[in-house]
PDB file of N, CA and C in Angstrom:
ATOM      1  N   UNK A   1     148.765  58.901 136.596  1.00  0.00           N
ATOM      2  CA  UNK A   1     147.578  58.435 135.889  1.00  0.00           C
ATOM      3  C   UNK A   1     147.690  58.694 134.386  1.00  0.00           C
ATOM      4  N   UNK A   2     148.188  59.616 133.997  1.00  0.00           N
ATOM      5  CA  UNK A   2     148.557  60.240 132.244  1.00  0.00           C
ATOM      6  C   UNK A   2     149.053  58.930 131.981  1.00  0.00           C
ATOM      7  N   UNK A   3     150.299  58.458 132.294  1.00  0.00           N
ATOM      8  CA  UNK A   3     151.213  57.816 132.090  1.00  0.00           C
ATOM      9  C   UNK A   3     150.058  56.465 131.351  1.00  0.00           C
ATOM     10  N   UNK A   4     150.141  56.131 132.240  1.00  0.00           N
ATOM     11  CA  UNK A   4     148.711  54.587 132.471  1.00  0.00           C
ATOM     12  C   UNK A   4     148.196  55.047 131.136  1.00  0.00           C
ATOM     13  N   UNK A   5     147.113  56.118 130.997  1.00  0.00           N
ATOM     14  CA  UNK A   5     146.097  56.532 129.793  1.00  0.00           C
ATOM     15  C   UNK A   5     147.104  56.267 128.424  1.00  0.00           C
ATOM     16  N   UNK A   6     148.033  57.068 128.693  1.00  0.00           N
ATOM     17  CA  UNK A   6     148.772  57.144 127.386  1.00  0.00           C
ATOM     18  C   UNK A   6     149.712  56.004 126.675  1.00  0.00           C
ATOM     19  N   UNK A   7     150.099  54.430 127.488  1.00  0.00           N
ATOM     20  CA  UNK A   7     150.385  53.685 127.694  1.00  0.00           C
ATOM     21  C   UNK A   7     149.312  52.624 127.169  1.00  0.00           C
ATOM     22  N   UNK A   8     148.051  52.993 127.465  1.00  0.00           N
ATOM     23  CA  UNK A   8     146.856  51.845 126.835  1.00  0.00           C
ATOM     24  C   UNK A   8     146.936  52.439 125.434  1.00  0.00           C
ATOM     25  N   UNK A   9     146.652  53.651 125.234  1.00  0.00           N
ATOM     26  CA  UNK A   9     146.450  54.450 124.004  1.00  0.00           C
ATOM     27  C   UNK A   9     147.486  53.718 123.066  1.00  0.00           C
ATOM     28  N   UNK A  10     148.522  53.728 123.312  1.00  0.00           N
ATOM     29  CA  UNK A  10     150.103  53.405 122.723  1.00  0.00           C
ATOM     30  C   UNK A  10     149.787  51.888 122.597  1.00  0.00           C
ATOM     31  N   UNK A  11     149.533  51.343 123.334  1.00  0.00           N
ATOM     32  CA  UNK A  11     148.631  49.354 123.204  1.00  0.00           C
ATOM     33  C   UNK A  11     147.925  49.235 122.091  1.00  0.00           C
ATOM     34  N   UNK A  12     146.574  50.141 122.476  1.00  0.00           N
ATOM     35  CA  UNK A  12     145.645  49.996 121.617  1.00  0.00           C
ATOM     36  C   UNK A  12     145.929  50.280 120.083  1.00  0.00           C
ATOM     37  N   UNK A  13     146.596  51.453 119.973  1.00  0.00           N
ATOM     38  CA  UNK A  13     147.062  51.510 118.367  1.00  0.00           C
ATOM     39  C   UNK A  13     147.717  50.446 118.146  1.00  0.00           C
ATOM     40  N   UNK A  14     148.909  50.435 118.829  1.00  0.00           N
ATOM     41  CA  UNK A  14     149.908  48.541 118.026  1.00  0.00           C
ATOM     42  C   UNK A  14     149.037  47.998 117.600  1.00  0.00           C
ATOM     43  N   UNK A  15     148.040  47.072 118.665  1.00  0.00           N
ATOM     44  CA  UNK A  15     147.451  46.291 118.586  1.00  0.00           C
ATOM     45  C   UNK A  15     146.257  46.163 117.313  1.00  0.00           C
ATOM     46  N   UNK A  16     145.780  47.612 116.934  1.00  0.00           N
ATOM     47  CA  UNK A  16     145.036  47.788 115.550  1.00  0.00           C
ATOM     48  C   UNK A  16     145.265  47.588 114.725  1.00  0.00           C
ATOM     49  N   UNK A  17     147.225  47.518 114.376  1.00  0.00           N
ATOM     50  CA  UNK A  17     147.701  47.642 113.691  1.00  0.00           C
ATOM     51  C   UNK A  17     148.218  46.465 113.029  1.00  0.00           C
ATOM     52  N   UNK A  18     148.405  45.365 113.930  1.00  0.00           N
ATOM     53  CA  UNK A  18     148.671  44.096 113.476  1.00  0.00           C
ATOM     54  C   UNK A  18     147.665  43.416 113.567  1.00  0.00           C
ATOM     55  N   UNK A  19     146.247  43.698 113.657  1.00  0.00           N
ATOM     56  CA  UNK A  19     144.858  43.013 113.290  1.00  0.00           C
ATOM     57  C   UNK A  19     144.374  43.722 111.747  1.00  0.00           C
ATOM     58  N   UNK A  20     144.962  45.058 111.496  1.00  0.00           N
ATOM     59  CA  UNK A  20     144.710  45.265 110.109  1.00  0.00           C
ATOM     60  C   UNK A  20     144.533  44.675 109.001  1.00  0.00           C
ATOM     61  N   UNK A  21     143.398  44.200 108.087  1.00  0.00           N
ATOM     62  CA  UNK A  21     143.539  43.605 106.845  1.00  0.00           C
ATOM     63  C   UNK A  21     143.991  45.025 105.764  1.00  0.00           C
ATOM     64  N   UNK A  22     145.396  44.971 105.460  1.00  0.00           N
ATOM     65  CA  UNK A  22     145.804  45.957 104.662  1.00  0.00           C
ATOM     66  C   UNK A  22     146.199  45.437 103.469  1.00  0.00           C
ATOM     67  N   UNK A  23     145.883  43.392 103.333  1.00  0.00           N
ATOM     68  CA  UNK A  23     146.294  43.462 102.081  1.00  0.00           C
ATOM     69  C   UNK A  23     144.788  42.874 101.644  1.00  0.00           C
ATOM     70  N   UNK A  24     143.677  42.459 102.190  1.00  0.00           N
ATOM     71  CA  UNK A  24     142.565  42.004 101.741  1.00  0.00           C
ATOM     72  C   UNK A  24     142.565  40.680 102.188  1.00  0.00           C
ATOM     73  N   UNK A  25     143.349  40.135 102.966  1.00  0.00           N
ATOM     74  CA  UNK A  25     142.786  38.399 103.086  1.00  0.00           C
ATOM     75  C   UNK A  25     141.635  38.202 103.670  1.00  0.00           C
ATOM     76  N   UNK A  26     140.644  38.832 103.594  1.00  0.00           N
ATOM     77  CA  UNK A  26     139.550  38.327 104.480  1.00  0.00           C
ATOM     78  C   UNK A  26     138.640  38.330 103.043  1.00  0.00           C
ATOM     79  N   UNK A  27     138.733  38.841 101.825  1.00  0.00           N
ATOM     80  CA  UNK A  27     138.357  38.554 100.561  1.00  0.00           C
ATOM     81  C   UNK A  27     138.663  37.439 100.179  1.00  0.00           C
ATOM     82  N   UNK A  28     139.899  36.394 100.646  1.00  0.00           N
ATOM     83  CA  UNK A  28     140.379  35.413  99.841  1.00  0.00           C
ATOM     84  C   UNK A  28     139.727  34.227 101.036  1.00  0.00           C
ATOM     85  N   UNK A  29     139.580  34.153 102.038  1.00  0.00           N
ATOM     86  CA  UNK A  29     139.332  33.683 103.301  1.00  0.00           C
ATOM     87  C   UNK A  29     138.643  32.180 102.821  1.00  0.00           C
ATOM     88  N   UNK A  30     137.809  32.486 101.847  1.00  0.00           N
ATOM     89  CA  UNK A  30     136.535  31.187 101.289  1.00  0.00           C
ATOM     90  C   UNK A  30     138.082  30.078 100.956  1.00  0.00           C
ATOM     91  N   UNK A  31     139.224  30.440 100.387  1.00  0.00           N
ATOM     92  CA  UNK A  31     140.014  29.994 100.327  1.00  0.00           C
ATOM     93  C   UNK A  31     140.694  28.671 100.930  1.00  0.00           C
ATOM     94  N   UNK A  32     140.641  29.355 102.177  1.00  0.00           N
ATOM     95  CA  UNK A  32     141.277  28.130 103.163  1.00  0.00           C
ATOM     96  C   UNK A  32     140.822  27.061 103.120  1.00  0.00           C
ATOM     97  N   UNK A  33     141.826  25.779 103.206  1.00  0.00           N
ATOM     98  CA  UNK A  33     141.381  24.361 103.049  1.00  0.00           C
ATOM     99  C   UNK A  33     141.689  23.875 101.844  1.00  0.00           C
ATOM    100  N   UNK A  34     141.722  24.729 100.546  1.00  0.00           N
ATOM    101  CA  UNK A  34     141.716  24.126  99.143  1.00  0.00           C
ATOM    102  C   UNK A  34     143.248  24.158  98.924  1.00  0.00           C
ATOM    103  N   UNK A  35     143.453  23.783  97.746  1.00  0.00           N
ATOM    104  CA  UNK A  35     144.435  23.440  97.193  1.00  0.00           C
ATOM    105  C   UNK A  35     145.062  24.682  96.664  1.00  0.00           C
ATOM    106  N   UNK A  36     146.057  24.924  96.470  1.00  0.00           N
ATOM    107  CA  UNK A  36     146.896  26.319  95.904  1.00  0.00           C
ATOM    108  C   UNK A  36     146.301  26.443  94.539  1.00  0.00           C
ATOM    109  N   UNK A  37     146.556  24.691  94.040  1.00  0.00           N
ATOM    110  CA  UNK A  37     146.190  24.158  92.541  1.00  0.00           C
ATOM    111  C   UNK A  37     145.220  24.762  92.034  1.00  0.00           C
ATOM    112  N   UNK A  38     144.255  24.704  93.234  1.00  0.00           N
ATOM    113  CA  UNK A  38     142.729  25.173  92.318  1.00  0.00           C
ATOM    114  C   UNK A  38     142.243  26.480  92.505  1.00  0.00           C
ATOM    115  N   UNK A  39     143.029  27.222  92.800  1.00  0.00           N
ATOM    116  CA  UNK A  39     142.095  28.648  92.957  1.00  0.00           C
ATOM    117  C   UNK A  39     142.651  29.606  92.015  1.00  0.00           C
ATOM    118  N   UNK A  40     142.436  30.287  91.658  1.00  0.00           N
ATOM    119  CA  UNK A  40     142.631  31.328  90.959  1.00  0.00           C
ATOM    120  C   UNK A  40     142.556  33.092  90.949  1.00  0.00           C
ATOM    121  N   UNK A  41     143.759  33.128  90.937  1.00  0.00           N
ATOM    122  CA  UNK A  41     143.606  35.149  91.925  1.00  0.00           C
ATOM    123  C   UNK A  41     144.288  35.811  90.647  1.00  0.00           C
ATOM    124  N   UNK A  42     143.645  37.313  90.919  1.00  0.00           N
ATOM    125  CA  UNK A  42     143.963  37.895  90.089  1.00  0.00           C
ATOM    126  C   UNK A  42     145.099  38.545  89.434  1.00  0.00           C
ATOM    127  N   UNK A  43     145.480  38.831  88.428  1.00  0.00           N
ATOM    128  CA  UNK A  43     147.411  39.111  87.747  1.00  0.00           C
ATOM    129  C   UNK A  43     147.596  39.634  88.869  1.00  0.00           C
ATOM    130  N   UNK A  44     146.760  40.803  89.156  1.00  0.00           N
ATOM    131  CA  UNK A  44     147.978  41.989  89.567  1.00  0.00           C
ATOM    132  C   UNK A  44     147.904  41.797  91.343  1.00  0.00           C
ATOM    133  N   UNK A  45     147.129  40.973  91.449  1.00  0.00           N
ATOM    134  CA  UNK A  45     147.298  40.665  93.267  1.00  0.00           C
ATOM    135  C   UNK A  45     148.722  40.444  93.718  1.00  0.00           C
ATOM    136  N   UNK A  46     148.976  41.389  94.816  1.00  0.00           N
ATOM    137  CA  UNK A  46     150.344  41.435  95.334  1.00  0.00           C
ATOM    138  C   UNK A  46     150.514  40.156  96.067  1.00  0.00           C
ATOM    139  N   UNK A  47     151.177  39.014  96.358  1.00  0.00           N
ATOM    140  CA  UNK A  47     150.964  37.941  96.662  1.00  0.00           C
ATOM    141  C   UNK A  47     152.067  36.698  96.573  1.00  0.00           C
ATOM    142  N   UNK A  48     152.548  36.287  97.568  1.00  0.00           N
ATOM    143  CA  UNK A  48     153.339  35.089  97.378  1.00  0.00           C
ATOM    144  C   UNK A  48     152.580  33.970  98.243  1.00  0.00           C
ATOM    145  N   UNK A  49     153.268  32.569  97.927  1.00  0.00           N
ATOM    146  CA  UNK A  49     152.714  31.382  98.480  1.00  0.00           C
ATOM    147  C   UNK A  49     153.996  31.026  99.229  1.00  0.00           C
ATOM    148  N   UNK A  50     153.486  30.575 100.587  1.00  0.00           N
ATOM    149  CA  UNK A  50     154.697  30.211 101.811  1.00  0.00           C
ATOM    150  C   UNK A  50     154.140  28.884 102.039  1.00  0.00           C
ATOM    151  N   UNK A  51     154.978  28.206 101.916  1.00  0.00           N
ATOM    152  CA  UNK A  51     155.288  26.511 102.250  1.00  0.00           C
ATOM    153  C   UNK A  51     156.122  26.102 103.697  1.00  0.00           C
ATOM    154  N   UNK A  52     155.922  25.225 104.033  1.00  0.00           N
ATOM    155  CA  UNK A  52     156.628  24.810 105.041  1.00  0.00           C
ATOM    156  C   UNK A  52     158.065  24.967 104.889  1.00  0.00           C
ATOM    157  N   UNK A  53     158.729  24.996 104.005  1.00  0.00           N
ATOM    158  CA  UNK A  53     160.142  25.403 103.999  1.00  0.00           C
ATOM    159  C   UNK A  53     160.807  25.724 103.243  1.00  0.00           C
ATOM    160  N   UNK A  54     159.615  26.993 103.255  1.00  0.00           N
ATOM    161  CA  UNK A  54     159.732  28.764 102.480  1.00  0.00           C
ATOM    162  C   UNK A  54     161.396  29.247 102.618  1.00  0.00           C
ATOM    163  N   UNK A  55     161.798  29.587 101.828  1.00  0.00           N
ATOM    164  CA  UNK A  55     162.689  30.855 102.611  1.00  0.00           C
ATOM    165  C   UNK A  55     162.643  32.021 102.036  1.00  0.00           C
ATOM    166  N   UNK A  56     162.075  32.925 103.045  1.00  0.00           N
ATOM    167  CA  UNK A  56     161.216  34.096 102.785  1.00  0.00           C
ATOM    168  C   UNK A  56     161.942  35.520 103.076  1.00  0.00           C
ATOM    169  N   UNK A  57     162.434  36.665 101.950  1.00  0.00           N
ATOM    170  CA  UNK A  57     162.631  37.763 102.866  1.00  0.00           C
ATOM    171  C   UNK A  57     162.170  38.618 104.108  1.00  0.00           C
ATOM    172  N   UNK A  58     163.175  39.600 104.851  1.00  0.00           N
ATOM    173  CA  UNK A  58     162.547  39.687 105.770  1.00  0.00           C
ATOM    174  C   UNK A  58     161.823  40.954 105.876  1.00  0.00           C
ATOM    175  N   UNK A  59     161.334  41.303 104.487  1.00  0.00           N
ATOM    176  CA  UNK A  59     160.547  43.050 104.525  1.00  0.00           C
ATOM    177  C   UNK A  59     159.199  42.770 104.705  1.00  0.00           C
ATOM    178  N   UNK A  60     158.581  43.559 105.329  1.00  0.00           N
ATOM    179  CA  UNK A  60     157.572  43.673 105.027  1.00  0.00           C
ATOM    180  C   UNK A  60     156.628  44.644 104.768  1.00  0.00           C
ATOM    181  N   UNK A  61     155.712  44.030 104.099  1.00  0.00           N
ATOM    182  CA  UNK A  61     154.923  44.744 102.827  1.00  0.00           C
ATOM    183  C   UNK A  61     153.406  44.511 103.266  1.00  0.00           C
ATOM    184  N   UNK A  62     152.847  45.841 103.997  1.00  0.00           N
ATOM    185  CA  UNK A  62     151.448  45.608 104.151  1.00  0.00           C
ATOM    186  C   UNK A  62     150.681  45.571 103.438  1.00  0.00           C
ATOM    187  N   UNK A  63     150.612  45.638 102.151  1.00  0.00           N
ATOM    188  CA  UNK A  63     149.596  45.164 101.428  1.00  0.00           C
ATOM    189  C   UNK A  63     149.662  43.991 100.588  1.00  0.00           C
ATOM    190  N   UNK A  64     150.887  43.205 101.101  1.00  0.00           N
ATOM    191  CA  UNK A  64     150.951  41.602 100.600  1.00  0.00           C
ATOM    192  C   UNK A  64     150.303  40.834 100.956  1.00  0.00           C
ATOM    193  N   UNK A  65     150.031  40.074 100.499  1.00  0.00           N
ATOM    194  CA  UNK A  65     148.950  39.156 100.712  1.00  0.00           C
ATOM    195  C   UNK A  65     149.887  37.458 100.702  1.00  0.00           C
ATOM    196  N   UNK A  66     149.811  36.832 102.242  1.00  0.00           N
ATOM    197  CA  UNK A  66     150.914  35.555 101.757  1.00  0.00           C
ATOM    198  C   UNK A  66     149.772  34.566 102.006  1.00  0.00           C
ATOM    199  N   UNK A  67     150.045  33.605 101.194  1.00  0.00           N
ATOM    200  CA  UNK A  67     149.288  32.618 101.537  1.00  0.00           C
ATOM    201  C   UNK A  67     149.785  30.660 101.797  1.00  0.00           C
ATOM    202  N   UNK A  68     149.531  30.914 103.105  1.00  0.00           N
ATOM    203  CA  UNK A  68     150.254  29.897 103.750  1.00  0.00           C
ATOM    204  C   UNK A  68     149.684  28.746 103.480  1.00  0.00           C
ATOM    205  N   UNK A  69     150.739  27.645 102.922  1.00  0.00           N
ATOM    206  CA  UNK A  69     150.111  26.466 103.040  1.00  0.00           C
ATOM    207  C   UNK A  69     151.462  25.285 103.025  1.00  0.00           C
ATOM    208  N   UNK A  70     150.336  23.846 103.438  1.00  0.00           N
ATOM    209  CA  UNK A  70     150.949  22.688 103.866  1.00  0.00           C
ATOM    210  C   UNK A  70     151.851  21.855 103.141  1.00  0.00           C
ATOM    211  N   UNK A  71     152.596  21.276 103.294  1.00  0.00           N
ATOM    212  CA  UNK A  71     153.718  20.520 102.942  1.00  0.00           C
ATOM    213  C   UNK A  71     152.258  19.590 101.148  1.00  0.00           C
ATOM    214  N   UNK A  72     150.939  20.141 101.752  1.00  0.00           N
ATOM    215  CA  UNK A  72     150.913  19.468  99.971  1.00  0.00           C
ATOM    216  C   UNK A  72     149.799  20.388  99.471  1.00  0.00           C
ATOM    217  N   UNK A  73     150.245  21.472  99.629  1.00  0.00           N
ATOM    218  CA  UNK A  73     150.218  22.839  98.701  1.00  0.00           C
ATOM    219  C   UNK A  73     148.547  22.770  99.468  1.00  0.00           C
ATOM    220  N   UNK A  74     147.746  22.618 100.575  1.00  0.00           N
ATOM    221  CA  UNK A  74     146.418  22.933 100.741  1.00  0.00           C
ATOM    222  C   UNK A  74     146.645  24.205 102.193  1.00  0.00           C
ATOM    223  N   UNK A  75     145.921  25.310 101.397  1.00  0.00           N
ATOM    224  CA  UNK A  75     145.915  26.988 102.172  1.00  0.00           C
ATOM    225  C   UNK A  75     145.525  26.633 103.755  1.00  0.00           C
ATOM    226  N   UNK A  76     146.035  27.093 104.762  1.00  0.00           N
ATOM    227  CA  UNK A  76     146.111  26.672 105.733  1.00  0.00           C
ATOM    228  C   UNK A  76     145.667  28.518 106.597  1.00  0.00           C
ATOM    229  N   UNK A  77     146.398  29.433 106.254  1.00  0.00           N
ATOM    230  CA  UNK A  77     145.991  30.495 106.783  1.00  0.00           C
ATOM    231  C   UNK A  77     146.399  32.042 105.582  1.00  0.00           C
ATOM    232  N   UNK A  78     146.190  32.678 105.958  1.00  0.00           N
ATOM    233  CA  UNK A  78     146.268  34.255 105.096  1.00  0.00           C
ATOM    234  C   UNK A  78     146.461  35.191 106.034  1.00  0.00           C
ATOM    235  N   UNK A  79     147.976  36.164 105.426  1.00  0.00           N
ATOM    236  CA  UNK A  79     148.538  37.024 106.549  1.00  0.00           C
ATOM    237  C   UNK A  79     148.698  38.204 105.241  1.00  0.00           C
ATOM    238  N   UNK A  80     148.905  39.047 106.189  1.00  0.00           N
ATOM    239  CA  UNK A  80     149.501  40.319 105.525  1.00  0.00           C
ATOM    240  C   UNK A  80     150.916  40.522 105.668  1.00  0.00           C
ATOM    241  N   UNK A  81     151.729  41.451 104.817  1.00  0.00           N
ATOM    242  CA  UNK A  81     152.943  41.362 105.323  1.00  0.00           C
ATOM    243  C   UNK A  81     153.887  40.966 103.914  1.00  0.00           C
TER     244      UNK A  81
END
């Protein structure tokens, strides 16, 4: 029975952990739908823009902020990482 308990426990943290907003996208969120063109974020925001055929390193950085968008630059989603 430990096993089981300590096994959800071990779930439940992962799982907190990759629902974390650790870089803030839920601040930029009003975002989605618009154009890359038109928004405006601040200098020092940690932050790259991913395109359909990005080529992206493979570190990651929890308090990055990426912001995904479509083959014609309109924000589609916001990840951390």
């Amino acid at each position: 029975m430990w096993r089981l308990t300590a096994a959800i426990l071990i779930l439940a943290a992962c799982q907190g952990a990759e629902t974390a907003d650790t870089c803030g996208a839920s601040d930029y969120a009003s975002f989605i739908g618009t154009n890359i063109a038109a928004i405006t974020l601040p200098a020092d925001l940690d932050h790259r823009v991913v395109g359909p055929d990005s080529i992206l390193t493979q570190d990651f950085v929890e308090t990055r902020l990426n912001i995904n968008v479509d083959e014609n630059g309109v924000i589609q989603s916001l990840t951390c990482g």
